[in-house]
Structures are given as structure tokens and as C-alpha cells.
N, C-alpha and C. Protein backbone atom coordinates (compact mmCIF):
# COMPACT_ATOMS: atom_id res chain seq x y z
N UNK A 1 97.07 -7.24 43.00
CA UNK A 1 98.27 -7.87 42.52
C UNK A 1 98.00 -9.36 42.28
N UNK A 2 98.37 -10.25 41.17
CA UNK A 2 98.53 -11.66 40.88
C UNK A 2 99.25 -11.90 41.76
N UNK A 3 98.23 -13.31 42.25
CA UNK A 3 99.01 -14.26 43.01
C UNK A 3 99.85 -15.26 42.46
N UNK A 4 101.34 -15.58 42.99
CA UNK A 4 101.66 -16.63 41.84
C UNK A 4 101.34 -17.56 42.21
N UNK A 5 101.57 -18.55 41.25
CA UNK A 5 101.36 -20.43 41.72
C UNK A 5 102.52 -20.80 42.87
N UNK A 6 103.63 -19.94 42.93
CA UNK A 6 104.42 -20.52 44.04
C UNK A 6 104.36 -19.58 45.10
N UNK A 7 103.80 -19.81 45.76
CA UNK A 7 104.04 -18.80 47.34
C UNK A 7 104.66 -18.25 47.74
N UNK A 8 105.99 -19.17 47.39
CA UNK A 8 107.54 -18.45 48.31
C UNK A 8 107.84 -17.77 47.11
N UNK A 9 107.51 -17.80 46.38
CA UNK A 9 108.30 -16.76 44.72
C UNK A 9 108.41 -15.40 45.30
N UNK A 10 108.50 -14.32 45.60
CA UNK A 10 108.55 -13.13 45.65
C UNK A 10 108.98 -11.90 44.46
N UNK A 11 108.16 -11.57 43.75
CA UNK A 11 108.43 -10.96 42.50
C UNK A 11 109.19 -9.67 42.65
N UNK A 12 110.30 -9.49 41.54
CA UNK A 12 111.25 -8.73 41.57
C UNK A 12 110.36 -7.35 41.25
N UNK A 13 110.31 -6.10 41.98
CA UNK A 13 110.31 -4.70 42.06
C UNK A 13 111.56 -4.28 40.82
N UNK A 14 110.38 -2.89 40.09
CA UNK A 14 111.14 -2.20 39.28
C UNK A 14 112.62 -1.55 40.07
N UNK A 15 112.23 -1.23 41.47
CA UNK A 15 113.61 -0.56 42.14
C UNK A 15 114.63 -1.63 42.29
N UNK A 16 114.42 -3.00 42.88
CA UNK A 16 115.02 -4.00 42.76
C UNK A 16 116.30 -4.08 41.73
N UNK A 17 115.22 -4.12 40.80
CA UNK A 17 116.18 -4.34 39.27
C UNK A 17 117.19 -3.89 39.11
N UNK A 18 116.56 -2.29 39.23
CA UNK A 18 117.39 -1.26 39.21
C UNK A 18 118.79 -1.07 40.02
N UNK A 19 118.53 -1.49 41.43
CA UNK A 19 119.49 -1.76 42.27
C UNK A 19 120.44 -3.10 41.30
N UNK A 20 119.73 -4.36 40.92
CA UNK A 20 120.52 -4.91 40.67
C UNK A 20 121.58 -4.54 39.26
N UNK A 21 120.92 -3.72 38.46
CA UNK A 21 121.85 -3.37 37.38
C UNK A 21 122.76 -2.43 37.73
N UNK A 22 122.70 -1.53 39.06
CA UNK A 22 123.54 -0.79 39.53
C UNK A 22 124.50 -1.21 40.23
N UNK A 23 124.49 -2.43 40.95
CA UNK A 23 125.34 -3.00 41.24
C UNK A 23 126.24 -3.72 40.79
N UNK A 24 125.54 -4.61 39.31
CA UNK A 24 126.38 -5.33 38.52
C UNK A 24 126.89 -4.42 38.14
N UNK A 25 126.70 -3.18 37.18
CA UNK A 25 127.46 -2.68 36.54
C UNK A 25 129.09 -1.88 37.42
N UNK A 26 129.25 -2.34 38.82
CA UNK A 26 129.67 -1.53 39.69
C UNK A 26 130.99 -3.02 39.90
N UNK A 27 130.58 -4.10 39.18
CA UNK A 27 131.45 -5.66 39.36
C UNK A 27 131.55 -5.98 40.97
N UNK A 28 130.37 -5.52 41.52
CA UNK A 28 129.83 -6.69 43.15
C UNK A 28 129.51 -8.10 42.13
N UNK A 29 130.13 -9.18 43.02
CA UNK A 29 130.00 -10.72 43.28
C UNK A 29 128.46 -11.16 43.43
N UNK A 30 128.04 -11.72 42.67
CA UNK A 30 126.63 -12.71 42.90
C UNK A 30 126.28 -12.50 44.33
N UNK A 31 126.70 -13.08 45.01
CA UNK A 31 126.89 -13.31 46.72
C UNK A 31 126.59 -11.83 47.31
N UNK A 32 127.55 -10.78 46.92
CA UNK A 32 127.30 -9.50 47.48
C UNK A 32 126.25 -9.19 47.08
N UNK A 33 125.38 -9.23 45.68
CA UNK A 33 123.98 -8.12 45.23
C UNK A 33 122.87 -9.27 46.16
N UNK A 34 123.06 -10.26 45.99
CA UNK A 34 122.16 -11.15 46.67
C UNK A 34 121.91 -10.28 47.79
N UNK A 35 123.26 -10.44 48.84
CA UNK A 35 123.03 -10.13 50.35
C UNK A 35 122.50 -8.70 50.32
N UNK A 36 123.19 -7.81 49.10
CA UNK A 36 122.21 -6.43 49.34
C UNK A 36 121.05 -6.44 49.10
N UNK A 37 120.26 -7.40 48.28
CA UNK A 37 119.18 -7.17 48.03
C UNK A 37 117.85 -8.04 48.75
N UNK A 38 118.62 -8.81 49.54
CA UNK A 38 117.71 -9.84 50.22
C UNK A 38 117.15 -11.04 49.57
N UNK A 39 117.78 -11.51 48.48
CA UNK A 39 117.43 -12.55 47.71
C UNK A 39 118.83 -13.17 47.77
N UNK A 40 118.25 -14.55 47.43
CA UNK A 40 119.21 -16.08 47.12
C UNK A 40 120.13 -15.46 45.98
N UNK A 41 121.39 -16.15 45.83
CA UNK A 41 122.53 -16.05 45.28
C UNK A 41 121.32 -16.76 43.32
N UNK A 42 120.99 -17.83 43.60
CA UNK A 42 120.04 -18.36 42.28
C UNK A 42 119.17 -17.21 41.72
N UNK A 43 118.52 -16.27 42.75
CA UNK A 43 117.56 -15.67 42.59
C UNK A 43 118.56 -14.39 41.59
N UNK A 44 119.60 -13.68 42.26
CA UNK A 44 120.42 -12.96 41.34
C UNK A 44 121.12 -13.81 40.16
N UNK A 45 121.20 -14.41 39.84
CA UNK A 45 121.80 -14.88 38.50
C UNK A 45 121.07 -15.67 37.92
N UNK A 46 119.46 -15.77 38.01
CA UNK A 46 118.33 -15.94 36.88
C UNK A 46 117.94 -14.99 36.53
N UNK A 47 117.64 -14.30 37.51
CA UNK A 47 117.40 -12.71 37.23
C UNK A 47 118.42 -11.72 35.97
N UNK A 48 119.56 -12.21 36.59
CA UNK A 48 120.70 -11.24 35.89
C UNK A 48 120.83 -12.20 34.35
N UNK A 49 120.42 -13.48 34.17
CA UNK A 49 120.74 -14.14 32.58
C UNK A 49 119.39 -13.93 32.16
N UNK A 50 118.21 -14.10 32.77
CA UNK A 50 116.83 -13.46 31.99
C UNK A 50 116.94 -12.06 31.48
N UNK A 51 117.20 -11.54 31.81
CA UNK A 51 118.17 -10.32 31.36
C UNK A 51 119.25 -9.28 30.66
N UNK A 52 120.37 -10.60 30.40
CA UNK A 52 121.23 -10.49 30.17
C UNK A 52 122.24 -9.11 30.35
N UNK A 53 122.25 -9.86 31.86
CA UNK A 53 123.04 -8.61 32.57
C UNK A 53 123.87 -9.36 32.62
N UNK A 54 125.18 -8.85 32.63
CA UNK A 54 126.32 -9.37 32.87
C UNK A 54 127.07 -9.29 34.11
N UNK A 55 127.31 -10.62 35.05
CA UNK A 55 127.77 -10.43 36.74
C UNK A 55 128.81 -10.80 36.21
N UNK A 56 129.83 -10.41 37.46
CA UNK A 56 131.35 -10.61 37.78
C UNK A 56 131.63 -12.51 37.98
N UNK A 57 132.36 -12.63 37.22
CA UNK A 57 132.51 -14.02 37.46
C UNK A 57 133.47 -14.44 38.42
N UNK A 58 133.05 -15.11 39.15
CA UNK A 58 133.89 -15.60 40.37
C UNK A 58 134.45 -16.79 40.43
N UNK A 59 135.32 -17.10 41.05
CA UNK A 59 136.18 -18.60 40.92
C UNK A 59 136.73 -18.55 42.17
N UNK A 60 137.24 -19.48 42.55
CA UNK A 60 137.61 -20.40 43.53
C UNK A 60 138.79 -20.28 43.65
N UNK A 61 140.15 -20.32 44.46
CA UNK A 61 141.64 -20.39 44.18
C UNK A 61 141.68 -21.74 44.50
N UNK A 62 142.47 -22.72 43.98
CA UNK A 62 142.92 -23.72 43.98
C UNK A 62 143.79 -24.20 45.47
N UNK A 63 143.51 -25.21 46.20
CA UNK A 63 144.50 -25.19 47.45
C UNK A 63 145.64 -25.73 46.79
N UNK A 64 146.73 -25.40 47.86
CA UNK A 64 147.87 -25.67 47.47
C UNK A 64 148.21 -27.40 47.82
């Protein structure tokens, strides 16, 4: 297997993926496929726009 230039990189698995398109397509939150998959919240939504998978967009409620 290639080593990358960054150490901590950990390269995404074909099952990975897979998990992650099964999940997006299922409208789990950035935050949730992350935590299922053991990667950073960044790591799912470079992944998912290199891609162009489409995640659930999330927002904030406004305090009162």
C-alpha cells in the first residue's frame, strides 16, 4: 500500500464510502456519519463534495 505524505491522513475504504453514501442518502447529519464512521465531521464533507454527494444541511436555531 502507498504511503501518504501525511501520516495522520487515513485513506477512505471502498466499504467506507459505501457506508457513507448509505447514510447520506438515509438524511443522517454530517456529525452523525462522522461519529458512525470514525472520521472528523471535515473528513465527511470533503469526502461527500469530492464526490458530490449530497448531506443534510444543518443549521442552528436562533436564541431567543
Amino acid at each position: 500500500m502507498d504511503q501518504s505524505r501525511y501520516p495522520l491522513v487515513r485513506r477512505w475504504t471502498p466499504e467506507e464510502h459505501a457506508r457513507l453514501l448509505e447514510l447520506a442518502a438515509a438524511g443522517s447529519r454530517p456529525d452523525e456519519i462522522a461519529r458512525a464512521l470514525g472520521r472528523t465531521e471535515a473528513a465527511v464533507r470533503g469526502r461527500a463534495h469530492l464526490h458530490n454527494i449530497p448531506l443534510r444541511m444543518v443549521t442552528q436555531k436562533r436564541r431567543s
